[in-house]
C-alpha atoms as a PDB file:
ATOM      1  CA  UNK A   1       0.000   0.000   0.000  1.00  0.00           C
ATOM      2  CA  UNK A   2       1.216   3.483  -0.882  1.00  0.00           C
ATOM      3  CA  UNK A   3       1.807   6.392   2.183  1.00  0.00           C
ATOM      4  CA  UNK A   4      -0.383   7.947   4.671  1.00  0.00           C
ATOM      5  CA  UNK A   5      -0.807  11.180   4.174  1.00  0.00           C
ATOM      6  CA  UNK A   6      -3.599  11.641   6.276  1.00  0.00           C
ATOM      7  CA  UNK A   7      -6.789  13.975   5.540  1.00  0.00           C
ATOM      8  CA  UNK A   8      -8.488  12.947   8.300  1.00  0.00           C
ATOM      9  CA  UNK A   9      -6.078  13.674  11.236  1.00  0.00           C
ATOM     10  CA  UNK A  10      -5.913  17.521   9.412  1.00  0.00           C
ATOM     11  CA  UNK A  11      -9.356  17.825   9.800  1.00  0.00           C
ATOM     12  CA  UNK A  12      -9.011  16.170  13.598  1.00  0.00           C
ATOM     13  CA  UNK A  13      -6.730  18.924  14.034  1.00  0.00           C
ATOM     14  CA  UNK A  14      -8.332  21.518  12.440  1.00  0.00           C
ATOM     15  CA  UNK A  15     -11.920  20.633  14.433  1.00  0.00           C
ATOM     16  CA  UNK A  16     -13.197  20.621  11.034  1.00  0.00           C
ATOM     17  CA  UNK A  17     -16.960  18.671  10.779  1.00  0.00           C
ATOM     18  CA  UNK A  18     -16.304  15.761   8.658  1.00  0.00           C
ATOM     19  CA  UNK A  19     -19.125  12.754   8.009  1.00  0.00           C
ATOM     20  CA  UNK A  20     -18.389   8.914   8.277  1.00  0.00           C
ATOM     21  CA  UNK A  21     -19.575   5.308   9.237  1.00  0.00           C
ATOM     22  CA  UNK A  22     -19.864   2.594  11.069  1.00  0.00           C
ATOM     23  CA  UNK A  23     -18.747  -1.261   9.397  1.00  0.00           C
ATOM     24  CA  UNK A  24     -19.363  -4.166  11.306  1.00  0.00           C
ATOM     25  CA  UNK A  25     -20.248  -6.355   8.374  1.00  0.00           C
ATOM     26  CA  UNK A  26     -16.748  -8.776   8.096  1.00  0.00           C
ATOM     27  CA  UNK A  27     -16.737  -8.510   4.555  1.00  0.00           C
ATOM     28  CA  UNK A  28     -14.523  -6.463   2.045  1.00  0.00           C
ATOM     29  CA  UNK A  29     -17.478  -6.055   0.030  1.00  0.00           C
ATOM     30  CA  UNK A  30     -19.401  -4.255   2.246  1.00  0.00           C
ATOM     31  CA  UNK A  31     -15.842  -2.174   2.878  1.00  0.00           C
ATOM     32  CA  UNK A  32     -15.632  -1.544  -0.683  1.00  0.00           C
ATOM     33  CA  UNK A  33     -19.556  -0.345  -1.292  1.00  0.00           C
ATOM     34  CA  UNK A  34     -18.975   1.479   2.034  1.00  0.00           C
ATOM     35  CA  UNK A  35     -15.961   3.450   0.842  1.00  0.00           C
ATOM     36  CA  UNK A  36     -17.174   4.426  -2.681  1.00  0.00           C
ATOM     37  CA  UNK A  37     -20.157   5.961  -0.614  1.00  0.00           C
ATOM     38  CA  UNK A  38     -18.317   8.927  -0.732  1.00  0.00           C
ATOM     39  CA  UNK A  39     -17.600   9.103   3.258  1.00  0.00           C
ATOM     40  CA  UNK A  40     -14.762  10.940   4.146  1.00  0.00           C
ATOM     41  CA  UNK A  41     -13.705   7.614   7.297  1.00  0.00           C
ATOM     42  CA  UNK A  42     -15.012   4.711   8.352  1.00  0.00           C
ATOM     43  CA  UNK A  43     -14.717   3.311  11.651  1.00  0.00           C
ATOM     44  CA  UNK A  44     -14.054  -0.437  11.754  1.00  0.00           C
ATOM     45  CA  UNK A  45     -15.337  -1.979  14.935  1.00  0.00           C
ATOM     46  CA  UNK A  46     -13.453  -4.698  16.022  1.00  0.00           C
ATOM     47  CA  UNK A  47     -14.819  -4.551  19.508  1.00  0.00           C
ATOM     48  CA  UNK A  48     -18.238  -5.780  19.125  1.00  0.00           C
ATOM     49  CA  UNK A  49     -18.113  -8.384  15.646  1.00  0.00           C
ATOM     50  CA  UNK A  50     -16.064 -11.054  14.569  1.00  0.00           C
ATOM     51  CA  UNK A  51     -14.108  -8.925  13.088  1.00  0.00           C
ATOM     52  CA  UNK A  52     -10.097 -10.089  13.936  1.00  0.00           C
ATOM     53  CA  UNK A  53      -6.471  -8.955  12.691  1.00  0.00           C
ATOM     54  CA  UNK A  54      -6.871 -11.107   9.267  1.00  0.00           C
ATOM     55  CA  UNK A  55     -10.476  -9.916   8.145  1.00  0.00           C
ATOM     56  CA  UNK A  56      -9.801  -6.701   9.090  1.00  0.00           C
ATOM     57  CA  UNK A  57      -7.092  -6.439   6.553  1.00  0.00           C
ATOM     58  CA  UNK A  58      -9.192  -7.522   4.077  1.00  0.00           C
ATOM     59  CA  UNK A  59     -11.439  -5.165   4.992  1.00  0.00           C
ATOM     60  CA  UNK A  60      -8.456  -2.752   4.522  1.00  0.00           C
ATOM     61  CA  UNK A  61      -7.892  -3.904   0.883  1.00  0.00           C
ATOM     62  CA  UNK A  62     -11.450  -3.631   0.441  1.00  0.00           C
ATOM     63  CA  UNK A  63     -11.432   0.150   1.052  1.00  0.00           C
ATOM     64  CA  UNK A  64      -8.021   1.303  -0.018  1.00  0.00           C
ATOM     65  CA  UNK A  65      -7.676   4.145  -2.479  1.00  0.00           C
ATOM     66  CA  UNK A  66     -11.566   4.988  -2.289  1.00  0.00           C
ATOM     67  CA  UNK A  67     -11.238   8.301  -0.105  1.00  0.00           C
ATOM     68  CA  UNK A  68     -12.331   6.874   2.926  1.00  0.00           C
ATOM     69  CA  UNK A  69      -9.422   6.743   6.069  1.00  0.00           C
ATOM     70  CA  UNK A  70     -10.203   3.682   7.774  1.00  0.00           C
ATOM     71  CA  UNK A  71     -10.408   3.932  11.390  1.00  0.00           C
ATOM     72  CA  UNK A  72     -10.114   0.577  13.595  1.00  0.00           C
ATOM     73  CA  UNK A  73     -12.266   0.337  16.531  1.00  0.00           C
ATOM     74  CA  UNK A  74     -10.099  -1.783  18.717  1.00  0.00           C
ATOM     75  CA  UNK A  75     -11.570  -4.461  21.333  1.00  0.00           C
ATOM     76  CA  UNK A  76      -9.597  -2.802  24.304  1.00  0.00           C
ATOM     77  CA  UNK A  77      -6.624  -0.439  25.096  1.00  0.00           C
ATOM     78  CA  UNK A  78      -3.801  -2.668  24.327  1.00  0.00           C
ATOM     79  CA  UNK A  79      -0.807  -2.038  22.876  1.00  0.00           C
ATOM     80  CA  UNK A  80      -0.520  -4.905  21.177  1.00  0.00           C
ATOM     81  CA  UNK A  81      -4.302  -4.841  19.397  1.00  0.00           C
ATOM     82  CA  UNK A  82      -3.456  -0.953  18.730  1.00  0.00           C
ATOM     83  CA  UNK A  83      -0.312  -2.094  16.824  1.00  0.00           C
ATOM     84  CA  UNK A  84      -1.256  -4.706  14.840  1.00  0.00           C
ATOM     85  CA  UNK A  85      -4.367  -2.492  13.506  1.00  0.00           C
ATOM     86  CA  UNK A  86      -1.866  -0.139  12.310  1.00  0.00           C
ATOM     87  CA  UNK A  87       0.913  -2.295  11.279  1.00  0.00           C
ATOM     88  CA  UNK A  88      -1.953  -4.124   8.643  1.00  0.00           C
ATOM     89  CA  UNK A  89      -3.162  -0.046   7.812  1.00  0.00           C
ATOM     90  CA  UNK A  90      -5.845   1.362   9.676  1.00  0.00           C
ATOM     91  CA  UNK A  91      -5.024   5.217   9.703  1.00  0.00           C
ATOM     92  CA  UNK A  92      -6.245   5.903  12.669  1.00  0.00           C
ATOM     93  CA  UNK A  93      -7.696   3.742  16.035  1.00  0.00           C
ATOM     94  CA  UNK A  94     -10.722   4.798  18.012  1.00  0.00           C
ATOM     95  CA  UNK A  95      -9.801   2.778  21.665  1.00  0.00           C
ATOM     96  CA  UNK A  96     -13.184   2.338  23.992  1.00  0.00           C
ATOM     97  CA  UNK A  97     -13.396   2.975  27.338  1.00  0.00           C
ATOM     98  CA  UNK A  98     -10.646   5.718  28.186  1.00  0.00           C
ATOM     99  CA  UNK A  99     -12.292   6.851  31.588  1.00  0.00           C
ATOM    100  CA  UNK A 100      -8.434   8.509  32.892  1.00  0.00           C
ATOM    101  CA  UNK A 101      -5.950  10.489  31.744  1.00  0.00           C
ATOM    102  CA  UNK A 102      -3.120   7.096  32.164  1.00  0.00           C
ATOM    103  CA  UNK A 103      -5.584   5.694  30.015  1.00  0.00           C
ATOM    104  CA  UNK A 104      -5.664   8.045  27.091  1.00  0.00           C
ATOM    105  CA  UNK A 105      -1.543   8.413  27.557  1.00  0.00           C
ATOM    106  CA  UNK A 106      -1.544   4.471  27.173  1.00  0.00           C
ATOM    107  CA  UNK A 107      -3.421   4.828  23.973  1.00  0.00           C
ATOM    108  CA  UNK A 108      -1.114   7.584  22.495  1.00  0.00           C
ATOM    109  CA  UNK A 109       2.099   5.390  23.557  1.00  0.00           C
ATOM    110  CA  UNK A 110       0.810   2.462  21.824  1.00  0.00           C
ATOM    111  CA  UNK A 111       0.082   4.213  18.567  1.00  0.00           C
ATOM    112  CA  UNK A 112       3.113   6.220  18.004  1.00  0.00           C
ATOM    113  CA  UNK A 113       6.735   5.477  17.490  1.00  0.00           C
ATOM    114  CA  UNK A 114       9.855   6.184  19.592  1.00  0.00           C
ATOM    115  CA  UNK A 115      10.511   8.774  21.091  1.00  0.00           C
ATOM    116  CA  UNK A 116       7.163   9.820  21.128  1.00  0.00           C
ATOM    117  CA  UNK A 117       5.355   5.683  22.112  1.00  0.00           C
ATOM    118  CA  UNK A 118       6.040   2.240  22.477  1.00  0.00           C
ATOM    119  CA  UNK A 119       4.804   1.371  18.873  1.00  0.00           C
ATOM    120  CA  UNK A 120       7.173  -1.447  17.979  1.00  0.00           C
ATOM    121  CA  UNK A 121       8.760  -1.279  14.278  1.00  0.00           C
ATOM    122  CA  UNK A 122       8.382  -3.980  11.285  1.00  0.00           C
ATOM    123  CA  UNK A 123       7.823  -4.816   8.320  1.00  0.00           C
ATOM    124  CA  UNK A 124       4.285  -4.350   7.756  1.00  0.00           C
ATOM    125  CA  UNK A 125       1.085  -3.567   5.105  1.00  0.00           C
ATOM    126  CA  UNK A 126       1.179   0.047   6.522  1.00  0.00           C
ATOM    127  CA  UNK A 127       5.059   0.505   5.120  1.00  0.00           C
ATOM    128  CA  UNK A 128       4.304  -1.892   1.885  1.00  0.00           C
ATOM    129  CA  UNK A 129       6.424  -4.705   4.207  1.00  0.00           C
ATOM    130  CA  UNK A 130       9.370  -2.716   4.476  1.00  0.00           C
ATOM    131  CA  UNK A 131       9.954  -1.361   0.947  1.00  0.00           C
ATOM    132  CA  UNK A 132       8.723   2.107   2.741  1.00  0.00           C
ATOM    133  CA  UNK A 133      10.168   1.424   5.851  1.00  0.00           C
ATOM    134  CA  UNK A 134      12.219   4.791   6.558  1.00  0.00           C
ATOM    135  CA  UNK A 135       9.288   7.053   5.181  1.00  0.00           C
ATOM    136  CA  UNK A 136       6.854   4.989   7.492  1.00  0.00           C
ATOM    137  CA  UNK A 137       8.960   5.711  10.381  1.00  0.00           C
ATOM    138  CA  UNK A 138       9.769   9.475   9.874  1.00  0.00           C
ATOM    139  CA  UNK A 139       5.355  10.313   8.952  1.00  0.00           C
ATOM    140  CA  UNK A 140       3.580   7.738  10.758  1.00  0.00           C
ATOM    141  CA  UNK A 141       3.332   9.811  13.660  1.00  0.00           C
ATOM    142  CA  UNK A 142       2.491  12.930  11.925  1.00  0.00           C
ATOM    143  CA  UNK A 143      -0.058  10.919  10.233  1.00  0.00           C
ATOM    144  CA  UNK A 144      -1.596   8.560  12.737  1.00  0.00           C
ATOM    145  CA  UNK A 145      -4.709   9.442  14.407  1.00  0.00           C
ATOM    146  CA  UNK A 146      -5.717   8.649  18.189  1.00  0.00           C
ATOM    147  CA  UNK A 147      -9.229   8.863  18.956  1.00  0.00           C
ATOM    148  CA  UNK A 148     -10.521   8.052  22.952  1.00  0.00           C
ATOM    149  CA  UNK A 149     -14.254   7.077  23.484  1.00  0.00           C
ATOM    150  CA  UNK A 150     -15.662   8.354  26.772  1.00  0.00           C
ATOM    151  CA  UNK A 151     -18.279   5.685  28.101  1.00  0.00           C
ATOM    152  CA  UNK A 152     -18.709   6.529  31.608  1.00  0.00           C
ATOM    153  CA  UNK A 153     -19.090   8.312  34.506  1.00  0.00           C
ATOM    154  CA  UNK A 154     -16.000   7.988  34.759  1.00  0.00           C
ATOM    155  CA  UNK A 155     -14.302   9.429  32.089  1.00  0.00           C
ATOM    156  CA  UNK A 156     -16.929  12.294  31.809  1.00  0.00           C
ATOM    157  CA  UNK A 157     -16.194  13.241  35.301  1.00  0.00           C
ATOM    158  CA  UNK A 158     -12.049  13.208  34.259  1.00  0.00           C
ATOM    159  CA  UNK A 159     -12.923  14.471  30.818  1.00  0.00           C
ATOM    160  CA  UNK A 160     -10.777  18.071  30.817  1.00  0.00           C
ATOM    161  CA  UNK A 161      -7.828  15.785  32.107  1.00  0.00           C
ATOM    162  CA  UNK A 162      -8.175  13.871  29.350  1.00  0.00           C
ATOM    163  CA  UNK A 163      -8.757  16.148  26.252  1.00  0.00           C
ATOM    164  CA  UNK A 164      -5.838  17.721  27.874  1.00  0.00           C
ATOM    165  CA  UNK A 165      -3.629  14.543  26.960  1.00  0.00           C
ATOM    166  CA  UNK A 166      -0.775  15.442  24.311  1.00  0.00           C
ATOM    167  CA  UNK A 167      -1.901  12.850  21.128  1.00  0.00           C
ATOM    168  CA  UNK A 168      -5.264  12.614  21.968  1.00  0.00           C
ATOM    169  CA  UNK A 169      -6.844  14.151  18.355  1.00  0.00           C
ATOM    170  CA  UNK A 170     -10.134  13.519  19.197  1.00  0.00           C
ATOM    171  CA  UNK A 171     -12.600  12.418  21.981  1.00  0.00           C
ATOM    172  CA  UNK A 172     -15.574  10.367  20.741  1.00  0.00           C
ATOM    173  CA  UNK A 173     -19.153   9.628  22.897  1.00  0.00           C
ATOM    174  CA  UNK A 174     -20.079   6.067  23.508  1.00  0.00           C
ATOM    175  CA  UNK A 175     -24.185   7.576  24.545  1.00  0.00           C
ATOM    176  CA  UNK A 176     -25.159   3.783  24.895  1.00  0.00           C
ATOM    177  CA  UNK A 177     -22.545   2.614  27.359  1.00  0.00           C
ATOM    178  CA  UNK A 178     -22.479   5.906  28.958  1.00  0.00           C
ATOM    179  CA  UNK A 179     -26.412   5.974  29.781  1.00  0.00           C
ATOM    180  CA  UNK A 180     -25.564   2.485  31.119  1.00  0.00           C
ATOM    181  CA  UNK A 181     -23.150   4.287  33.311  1.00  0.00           C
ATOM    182  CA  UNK A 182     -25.557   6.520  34.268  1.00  0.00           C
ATOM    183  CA  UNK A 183     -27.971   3.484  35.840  1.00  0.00           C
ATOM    184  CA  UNK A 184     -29.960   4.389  32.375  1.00  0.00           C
ATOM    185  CA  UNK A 185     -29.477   2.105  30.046  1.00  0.00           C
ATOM    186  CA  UNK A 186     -30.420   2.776  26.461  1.00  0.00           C
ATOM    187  CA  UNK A 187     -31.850   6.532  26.925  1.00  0.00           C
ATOM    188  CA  UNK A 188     -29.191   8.464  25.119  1.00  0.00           C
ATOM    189  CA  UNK A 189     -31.482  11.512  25.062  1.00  0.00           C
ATOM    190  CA  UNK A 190     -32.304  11.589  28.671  1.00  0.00           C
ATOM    191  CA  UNK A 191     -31.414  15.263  30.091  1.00  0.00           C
ATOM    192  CA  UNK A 192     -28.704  13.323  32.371  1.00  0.00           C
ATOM    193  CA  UNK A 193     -26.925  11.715  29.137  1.00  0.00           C
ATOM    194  CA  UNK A 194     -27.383  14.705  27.272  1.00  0.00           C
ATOM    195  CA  UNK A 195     -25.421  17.105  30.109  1.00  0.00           C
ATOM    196  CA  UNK A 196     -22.634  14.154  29.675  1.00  0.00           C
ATOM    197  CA  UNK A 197     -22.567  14.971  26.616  1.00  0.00           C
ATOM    198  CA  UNK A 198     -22.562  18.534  27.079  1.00  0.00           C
ATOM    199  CA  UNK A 199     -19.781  18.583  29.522  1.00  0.00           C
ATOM    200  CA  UNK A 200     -17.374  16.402  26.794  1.00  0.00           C
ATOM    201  CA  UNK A 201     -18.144  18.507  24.091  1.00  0.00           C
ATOM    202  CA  UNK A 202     -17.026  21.525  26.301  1.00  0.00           C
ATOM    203  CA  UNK A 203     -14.069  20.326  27.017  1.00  0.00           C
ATOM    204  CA  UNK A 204     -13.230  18.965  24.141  1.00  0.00           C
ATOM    205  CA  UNK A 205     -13.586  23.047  23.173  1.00  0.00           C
ATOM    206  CA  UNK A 206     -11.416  24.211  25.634  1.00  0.00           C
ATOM    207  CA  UNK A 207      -8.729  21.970  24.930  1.00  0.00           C
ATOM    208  CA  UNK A 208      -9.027  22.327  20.809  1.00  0.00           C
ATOM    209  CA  UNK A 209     -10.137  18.812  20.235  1.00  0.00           C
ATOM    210  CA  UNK A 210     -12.295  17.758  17.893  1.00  0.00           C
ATOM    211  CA  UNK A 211     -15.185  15.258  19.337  1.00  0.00           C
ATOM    212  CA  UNK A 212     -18.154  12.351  17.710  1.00  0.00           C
ATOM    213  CA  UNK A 213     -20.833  10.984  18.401  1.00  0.00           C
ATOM    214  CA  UNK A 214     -22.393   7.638  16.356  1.00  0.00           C
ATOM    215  CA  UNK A 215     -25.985   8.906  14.742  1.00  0.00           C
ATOM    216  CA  UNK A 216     -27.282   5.111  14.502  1.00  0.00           C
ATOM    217  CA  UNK A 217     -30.702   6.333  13.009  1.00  0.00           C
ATOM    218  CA  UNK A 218     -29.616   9.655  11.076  1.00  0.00           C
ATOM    219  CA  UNK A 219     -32.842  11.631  10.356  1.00  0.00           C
ATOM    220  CA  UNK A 220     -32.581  15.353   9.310  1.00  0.00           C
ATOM    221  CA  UNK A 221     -33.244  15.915  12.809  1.00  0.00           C
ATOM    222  CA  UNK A 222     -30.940  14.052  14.583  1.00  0.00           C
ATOM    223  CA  UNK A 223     -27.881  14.790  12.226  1.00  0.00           C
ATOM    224  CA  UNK A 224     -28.832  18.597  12.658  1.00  0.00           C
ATOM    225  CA  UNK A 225     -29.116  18.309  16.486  1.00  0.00           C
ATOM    226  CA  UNK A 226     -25.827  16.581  16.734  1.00  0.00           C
ATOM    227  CA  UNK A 227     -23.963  19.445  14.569  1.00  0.00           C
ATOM    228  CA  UNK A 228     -25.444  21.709  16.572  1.00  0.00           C
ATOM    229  CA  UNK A 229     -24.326  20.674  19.512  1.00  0.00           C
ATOM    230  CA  UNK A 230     -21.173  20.568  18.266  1.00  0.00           C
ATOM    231  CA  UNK A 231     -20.078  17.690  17.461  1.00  0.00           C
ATOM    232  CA  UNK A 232     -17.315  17.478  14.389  1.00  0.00           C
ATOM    233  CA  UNK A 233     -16.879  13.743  13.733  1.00  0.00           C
ATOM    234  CA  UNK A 234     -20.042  12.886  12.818  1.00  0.00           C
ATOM    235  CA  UNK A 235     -20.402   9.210  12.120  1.00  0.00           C
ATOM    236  CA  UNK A 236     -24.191   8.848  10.097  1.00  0.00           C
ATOM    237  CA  UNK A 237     -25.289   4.670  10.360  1.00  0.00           C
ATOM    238  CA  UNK A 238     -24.180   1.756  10.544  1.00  0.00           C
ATOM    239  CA  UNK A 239     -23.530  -0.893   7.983  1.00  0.00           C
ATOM    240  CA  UNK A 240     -25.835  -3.749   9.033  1.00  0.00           C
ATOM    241  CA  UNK A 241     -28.743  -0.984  10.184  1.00  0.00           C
ATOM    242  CA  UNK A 242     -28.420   0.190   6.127  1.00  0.00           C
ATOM    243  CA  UNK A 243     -28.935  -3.081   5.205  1.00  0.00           C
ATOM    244  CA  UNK A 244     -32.156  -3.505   7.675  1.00  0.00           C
ATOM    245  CA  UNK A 245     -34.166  -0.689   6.325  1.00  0.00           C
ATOM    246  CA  UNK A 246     -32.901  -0.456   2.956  1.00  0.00           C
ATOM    247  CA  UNK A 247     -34.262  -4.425   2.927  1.00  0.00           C
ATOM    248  CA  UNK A 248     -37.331  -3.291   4.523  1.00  0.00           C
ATOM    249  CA  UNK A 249     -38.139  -0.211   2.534  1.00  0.00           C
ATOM    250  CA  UNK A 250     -37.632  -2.456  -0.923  1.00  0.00           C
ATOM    251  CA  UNK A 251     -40.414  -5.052   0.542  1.00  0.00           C
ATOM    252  CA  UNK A 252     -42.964  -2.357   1.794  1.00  0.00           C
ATOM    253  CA  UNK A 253     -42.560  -0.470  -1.601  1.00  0.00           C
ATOM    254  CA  UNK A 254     -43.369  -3.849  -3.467  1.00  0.00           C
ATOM    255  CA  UNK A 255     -45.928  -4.817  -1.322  1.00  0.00           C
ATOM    256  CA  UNK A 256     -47.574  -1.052  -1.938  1.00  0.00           C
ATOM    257  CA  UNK A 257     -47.373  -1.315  -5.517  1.00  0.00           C
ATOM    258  CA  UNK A 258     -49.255  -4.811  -5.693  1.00  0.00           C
ATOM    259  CA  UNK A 259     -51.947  -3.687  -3.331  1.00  0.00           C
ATOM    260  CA  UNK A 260     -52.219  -0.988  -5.330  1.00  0.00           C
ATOM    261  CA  UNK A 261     -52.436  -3.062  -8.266  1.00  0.00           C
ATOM    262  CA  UNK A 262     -54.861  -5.255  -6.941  1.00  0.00           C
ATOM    263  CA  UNK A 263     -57.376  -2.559  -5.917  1.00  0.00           C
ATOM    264  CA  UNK A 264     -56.996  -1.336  -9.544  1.00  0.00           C
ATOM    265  CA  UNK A 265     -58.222  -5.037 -10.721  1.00  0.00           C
ATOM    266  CA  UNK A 266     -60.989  -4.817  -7.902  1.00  0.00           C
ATOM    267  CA  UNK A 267     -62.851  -1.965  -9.628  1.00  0.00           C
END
């Protein structure tokens, strides 16, 4: 695969609103359909699919050289799951569950290269197995992006600390697993979740970092509300909900146009 030179951690930087996805179908097909979509990243979530190290370079393949930086949701903060999803390509890694500053430093370390992290060097997909190997290792850091997901109490209460974090390009709200945190589960827009919220996005303000939020069901509404509340990664859907309603929308139309045609028989 040719150099990162990443878009998407400019725009992280810049705070600039940018619109993506969510894949959790394990197939490069649905990477590829995904990515000529015209979205500008995709998160890959490894966390909650079968999704492991050798589909998700498939799924890498799929998407390459369609405009879309592929982001890898990782199952946990680990270095070594945060390493290998770079090593095979991902530009970027969105790590769940950073709830302390340590946290969000141990997320940084494991994505970047001496001096800056831990990151160990190979030869890997991301340098085109060592053909790019000195390029790799002078940009990768300039070009890798570290997003932390805030899903509880937790880390909304240690939030400032965190944005504050030197790597950290981006803070991104987990509303289901932090209304969980809250004691209620599932109601993302109760005024308790939505003052979470509140108090990520303003720190994510003070400290210059852009934050996201996952739209699952992206009306007009809800895409508007979460702009407007300022979120700049916006991530619109998810892969397998597309599929749901774009499956269900086909059968009702059909099943309107035969009534329809049957009525017209009827009179």
């Amino acid at each position: 695969m040719a150099m990162i030179d990443s878009a998407f951690r400019k725009a992280l930087l810049q705070r600039r609103v940018t619109i993506g996805t969510w894949l959790q179908i394990n197939n490069a097909t649905a990477a590829e359909v995904l990515a000529n979509a015209g979205y500008e990243w995709i998160v890959i979530d490894i966390e909650h699919t079968d999704i492991d190290i050798t589909s998700l370079t498939d799924l890498l393949r799929g998407m390459y050289g369609r405009g879309a930086a592929p982001i890898a949701r990782v199952a946990s903060n680990d270095v070594l799951e945060i390493r290998r999803a770079l090593d095979m390509g991902a530009e970027g890694v969105l790590v769940p569950f950073v709830s302390t500053p340590d946290q969000a430093r141990q997320a940084v370390a494991a994505a970047k290269y001496p001096p800056l992290g831990v990151r160990g060097f190979s030869f890997c997909r991301a340098n085109n197995w060592g053909v790019d190997f000195a390029e790799n290792a002078r940009s990768a850091n300039d070009e890798t992006s570290v997003v932390v997901m805030i899903e509880s109490k937790e880390g909304v209460e240690n939030i400032d600390a965190i944005a504050a974090v030197a790597g950290v390009d981006g803070v991104f709200i987990g509303p289901y697993d932090l209304s969980g945190s809250y004691g209620i589960p599932g109601q993302t827009q109760d005024p308790v979740v939505r003052n979470a919220c509140r108090r990520v996005i303003e720190a994510c303000v003070r400290a210059e970092k852009s934050v996201g939020l996952l739209v699952v069901m992206p009306t007009p509404e809800a895409v508007a509300q979460a702009i407007n509340d300022g979120f700049t990664l916006v991530c619109l859907g998810i892969d397998t909900v597309f599929l749901d309603q774009g499956a269900r929308a086909t059968r009702a139309l059909a099943l309107s146009a035969l009534e329809k045609m049957e009525n017209a028989r009827d009179r």
